[in-house]
N, C-alpha and C. Protein backbone atom coordinates (compact mmCIF):
# COMPACT_ATOMS: atom_id res chain seq x y z
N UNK A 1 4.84 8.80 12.61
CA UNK A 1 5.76 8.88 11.49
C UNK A 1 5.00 8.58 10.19
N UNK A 2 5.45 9.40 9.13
CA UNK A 2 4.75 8.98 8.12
C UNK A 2 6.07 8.42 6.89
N UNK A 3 5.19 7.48 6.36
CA UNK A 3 5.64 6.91 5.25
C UNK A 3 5.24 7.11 3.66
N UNK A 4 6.18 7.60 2.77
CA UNK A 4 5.79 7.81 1.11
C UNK A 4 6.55 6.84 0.74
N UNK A 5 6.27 5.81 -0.17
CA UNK A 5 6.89 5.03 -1.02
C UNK A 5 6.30 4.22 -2.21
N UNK A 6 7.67 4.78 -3.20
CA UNK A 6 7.32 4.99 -4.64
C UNK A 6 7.80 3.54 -4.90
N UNK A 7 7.14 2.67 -6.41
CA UNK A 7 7.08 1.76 -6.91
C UNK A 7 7.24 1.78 -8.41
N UNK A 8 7.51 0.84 -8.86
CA UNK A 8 6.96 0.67 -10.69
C UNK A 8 8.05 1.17 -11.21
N UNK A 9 9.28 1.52 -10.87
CA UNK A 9 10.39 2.57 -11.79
C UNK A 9 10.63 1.30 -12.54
N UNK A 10 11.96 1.37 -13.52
CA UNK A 10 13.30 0.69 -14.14
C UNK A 10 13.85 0.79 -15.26
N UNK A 11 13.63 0.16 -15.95
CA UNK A 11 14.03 0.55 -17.38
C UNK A 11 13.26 0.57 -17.87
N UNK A 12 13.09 1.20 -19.50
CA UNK A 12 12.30 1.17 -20.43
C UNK A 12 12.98 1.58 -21.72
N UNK A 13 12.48 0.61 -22.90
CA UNK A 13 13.23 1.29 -24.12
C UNK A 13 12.01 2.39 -24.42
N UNK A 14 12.42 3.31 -25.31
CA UNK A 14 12.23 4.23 -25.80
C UNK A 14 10.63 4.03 -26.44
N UNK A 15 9.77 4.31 -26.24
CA UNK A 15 8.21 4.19 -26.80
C UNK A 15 7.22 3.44 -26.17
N UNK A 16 7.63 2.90 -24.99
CA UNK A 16 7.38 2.28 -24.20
C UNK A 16 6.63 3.20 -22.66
N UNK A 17 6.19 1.81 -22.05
CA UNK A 17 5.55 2.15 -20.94
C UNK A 17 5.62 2.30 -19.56
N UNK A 18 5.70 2.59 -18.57
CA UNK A 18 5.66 2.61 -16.87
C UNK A 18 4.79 3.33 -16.01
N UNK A 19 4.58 2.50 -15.07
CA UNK A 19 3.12 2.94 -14.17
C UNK A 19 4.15 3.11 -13.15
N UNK A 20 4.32 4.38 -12.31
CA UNK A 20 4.94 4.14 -11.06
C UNK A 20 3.34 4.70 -10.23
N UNK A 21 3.58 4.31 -8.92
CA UNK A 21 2.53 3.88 -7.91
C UNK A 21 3.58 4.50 -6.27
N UNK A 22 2.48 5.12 -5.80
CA UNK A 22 3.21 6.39 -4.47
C UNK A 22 2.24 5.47 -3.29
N UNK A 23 2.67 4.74 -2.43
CA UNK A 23 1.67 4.89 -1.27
C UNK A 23 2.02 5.72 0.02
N UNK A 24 1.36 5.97 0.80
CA UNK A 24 1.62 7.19 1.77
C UNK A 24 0.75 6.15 3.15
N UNK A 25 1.41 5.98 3.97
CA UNK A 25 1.17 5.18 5.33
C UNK A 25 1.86 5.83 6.79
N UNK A 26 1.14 5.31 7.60
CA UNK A 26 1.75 5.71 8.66
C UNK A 26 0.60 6.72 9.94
N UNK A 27 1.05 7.49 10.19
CA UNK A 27 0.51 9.08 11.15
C UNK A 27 0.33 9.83 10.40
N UNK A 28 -0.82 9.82 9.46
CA UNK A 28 -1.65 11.32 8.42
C UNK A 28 -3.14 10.34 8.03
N UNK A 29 -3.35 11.80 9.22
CA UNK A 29 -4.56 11.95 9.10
C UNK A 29 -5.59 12.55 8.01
N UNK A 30 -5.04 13.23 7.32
CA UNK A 30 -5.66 13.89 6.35
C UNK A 30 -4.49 14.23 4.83
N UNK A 31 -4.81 13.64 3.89
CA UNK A 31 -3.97 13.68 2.83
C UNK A 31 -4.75 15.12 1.82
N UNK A 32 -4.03 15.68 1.30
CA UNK A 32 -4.22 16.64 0.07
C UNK A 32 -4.19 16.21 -1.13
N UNK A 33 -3.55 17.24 -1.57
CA UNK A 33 -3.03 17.35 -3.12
C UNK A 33 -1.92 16.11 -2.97
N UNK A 34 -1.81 15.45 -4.39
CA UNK A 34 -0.45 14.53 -4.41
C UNK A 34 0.09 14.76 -5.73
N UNK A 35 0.92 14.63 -5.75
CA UNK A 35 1.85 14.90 -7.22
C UNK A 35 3.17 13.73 -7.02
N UNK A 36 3.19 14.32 -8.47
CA UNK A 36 5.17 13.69 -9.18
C UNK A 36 6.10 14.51 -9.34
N UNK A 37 7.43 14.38 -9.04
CA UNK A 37 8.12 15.69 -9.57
C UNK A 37 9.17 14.60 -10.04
N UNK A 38 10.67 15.20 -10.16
CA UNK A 38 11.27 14.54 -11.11
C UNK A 38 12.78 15.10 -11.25
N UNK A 39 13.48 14.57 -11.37
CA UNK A 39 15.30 15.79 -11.06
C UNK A 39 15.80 14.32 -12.17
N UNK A 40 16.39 15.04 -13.09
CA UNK A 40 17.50 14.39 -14.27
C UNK A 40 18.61 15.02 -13.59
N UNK A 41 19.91 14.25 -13.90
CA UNK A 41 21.23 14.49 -13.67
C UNK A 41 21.87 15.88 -13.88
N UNK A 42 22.17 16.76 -13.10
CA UNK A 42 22.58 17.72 -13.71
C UNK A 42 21.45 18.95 -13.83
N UNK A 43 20.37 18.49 -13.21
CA UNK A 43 19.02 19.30 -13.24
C UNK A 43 18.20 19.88 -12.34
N UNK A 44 17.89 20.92 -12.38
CA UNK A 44 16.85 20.47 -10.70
C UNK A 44 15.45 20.18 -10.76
N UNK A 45 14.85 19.34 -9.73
CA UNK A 45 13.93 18.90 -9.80
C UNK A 45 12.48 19.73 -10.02
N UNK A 46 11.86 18.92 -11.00
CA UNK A 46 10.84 19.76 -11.75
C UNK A 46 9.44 19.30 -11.26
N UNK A 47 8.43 19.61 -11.67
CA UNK A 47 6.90 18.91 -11.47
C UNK A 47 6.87 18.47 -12.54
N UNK A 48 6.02 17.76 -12.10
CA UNK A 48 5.75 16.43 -13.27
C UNK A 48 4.25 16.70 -13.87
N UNK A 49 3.08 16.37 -12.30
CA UNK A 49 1.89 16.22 -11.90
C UNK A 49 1.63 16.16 -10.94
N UNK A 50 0.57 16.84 -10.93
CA UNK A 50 -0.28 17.30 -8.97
C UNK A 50 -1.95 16.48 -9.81
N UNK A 51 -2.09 16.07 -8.36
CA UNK A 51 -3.59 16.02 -8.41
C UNK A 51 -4.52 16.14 -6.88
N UNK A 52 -5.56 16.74 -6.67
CA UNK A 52 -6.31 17.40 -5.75
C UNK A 52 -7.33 16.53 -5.26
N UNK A 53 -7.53 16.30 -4.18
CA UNK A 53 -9.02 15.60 -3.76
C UNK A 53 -9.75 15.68 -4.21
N UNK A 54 -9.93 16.26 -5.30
CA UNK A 54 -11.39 16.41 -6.21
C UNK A 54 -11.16 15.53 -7.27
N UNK A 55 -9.81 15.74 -7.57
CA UNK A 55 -9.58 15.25 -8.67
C UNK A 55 -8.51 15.86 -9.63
N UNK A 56 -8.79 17.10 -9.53
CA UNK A 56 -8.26 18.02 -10.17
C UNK A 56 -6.82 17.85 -10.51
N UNK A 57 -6.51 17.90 -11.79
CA UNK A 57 -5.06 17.46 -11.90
C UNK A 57 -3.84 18.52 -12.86
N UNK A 58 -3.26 18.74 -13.09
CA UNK A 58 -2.62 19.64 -13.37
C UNK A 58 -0.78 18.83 -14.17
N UNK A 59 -0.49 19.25 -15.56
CA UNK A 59 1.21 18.53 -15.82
C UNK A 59 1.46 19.75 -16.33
N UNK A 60 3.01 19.18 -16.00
CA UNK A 60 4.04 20.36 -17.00
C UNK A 60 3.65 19.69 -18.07
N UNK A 61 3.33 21.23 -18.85
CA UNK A 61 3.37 21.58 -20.47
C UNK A 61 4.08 20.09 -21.12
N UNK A 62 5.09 20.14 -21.35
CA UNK A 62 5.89 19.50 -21.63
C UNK A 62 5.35 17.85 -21.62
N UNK A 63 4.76 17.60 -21.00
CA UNK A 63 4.17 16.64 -20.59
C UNK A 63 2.71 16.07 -20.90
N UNK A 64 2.23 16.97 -21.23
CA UNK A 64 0.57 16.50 -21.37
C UNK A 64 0.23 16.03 -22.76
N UNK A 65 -0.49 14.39 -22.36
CA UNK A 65 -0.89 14.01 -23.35
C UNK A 65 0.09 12.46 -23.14
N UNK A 66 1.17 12.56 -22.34
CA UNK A 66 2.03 11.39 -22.48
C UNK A 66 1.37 10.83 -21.13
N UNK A 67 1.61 11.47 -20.29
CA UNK A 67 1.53 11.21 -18.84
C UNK A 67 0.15 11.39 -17.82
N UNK A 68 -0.11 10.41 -17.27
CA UNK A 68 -1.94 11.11 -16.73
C UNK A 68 -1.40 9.93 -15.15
N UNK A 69 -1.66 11.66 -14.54
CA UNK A 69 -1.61 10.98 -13.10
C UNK A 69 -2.95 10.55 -12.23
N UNK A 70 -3.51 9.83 -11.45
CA UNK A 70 -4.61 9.48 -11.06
C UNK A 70 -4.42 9.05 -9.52
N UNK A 71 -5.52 8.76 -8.65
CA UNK A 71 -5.36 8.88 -7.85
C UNK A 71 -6.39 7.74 -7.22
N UNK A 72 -5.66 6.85 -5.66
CA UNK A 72 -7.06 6.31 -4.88
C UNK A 72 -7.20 6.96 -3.68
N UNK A 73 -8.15 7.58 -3.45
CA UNK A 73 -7.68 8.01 -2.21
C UNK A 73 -8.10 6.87 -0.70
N UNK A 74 -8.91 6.26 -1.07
CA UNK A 74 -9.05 5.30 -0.20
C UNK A 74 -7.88 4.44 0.60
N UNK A 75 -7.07 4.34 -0.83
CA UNK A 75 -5.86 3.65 -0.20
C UNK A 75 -4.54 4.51 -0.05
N UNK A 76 -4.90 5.87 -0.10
CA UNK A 76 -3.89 7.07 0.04
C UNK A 76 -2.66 6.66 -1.21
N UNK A 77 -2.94 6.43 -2.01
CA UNK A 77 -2.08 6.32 -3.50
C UNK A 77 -2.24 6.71 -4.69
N UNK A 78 -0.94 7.40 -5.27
CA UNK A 78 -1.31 7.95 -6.57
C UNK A 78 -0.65 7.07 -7.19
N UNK A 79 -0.80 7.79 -8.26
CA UNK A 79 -0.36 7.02 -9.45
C UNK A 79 0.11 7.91 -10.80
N UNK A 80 1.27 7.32 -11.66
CA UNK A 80 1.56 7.89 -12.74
C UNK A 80 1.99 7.30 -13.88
N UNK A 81 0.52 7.48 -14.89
CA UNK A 81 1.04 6.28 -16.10
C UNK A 81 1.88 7.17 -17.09
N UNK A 82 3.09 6.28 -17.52
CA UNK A 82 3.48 7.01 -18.74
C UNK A 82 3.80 6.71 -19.96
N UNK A 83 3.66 6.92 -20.88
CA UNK A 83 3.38 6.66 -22.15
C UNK A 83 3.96 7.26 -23.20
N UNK A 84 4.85 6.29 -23.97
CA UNK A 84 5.34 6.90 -25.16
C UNK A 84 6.93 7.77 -24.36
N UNK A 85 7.50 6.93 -23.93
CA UNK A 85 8.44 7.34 -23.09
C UNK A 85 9.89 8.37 -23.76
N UNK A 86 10.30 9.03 -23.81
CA UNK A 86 11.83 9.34 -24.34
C UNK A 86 12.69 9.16 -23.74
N UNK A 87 13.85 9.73 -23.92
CA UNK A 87 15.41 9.40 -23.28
C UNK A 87 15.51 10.52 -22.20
N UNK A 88 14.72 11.60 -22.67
CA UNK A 88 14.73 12.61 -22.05
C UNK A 88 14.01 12.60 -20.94
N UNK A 89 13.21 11.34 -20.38
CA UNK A 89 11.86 11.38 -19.39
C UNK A 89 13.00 10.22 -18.67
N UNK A 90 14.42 10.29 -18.69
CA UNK A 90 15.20 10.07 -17.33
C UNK A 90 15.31 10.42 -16.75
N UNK A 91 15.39 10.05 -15.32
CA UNK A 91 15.08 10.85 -14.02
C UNK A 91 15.21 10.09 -12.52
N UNK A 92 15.62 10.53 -11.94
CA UNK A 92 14.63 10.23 -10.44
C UNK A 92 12.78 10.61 -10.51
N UNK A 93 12.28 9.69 -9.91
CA UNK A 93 11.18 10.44 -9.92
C UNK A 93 10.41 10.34 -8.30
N UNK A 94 9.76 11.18 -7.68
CA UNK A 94 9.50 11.80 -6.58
C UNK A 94 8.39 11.79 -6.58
N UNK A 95 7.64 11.40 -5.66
CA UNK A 95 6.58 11.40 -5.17
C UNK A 95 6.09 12.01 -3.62
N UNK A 96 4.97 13.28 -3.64
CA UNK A 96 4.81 14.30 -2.19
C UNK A 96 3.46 14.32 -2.41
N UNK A 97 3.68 14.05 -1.06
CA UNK A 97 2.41 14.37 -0.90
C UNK A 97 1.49 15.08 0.79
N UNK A 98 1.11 16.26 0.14
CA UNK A 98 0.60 17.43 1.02
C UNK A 98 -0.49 16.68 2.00
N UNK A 99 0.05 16.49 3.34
CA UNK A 99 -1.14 16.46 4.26
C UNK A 99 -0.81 16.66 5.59
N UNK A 100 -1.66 16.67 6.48
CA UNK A 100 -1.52 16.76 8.21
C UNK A 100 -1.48 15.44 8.85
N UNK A 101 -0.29 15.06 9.80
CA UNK A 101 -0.35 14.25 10.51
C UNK A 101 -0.89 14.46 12.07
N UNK A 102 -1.36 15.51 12.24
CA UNK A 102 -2.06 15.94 13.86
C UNK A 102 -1.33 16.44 14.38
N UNK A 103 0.28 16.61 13.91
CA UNK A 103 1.38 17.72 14.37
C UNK A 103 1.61 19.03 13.74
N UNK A 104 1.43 18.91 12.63
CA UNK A 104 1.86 19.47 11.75
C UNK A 104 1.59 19.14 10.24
N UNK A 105 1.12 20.39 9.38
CA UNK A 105 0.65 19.90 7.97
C UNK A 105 2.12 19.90 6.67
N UNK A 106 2.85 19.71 6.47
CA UNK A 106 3.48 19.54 5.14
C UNK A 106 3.45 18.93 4.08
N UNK A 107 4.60 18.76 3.06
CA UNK A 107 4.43 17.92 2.12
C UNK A 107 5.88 16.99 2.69
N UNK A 108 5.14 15.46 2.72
CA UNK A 108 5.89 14.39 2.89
C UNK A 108 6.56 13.99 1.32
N UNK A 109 7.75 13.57 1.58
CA UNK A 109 8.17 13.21 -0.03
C UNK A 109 9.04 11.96 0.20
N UNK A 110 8.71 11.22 -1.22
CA UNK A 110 9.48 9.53 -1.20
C UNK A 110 10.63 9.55 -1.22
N UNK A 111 11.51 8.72 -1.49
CA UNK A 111 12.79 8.63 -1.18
C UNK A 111 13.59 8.49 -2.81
N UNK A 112 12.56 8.52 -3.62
CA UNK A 112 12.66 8.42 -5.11
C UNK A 112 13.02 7.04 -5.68
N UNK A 113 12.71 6.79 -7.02
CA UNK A 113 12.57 5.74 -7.89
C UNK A 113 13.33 6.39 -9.34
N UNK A 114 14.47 5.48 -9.56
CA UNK A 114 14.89 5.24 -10.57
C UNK A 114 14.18 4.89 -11.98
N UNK A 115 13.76 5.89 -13.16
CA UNK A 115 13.39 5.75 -14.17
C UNK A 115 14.39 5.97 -15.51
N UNK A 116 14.32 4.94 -15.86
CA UNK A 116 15.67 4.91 -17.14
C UNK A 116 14.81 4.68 -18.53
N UNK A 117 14.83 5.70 -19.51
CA UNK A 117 14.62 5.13 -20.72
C UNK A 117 16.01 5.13 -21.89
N UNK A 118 15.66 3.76 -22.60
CA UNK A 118 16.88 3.91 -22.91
C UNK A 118 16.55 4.51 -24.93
N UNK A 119 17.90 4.45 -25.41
CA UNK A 119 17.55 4.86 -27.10
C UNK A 119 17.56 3.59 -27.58
């Protein structure tokens, strides 16, 4: 069985900061790509940020320059700092992450974290 679980959400006023933190445990053997995605009320869930065993990292437009996702892979955890927050960067936020557990390869996903910024 594998395990994703996301950390670091809660509140934040408006210009402000939050690190949420993904660890991935359990039966996977081999981890991939990991990313953030993200669903506001009334919305459907979007990407946030991917990042690749290399490194390689990739945000929605919308996003770059606030947000820089990073990664350990040693300890199979990403990470997503964010910065300079709005009202509009409310959300659930989601954390997947692409790998093989020796059954089967998919993307495992967290159970989500509550991110509130307020005005």
């Amino acid at each position: 069985q594998v395990h994703v679980v996301e950390s670091g959400g809660g509140l934040v006023q408006a210009g402000g900061s939050l690190r949420l933190s993904c660890a991935a445990s359990g039966s996977i053997f081999r981890i991939d790509d990991m990313g953030w995605y993200r669903q506001a009320p009334g919305k459907r869930r979007e990407s946030v940020a991917r990042i690749s065993t290399a490194g390689s990292t990739t945000y929605a437009d919308s996003l770059k320059g606030r947000f820089t996702i990073s990664r350990d892979s040693a300890k199979n955890t990403v990470y997503l700092q964010m910065n300079s927050l709005k009202p509009e960067d409310t959300a659930v936020y989601y954390c997947s992450v692409d790998g093989w557990s020796g059954i089967m390869y998919k993307t495992y996903w967290g159970q989500g974290i509550q991110v509130t910024v307020s005005s």
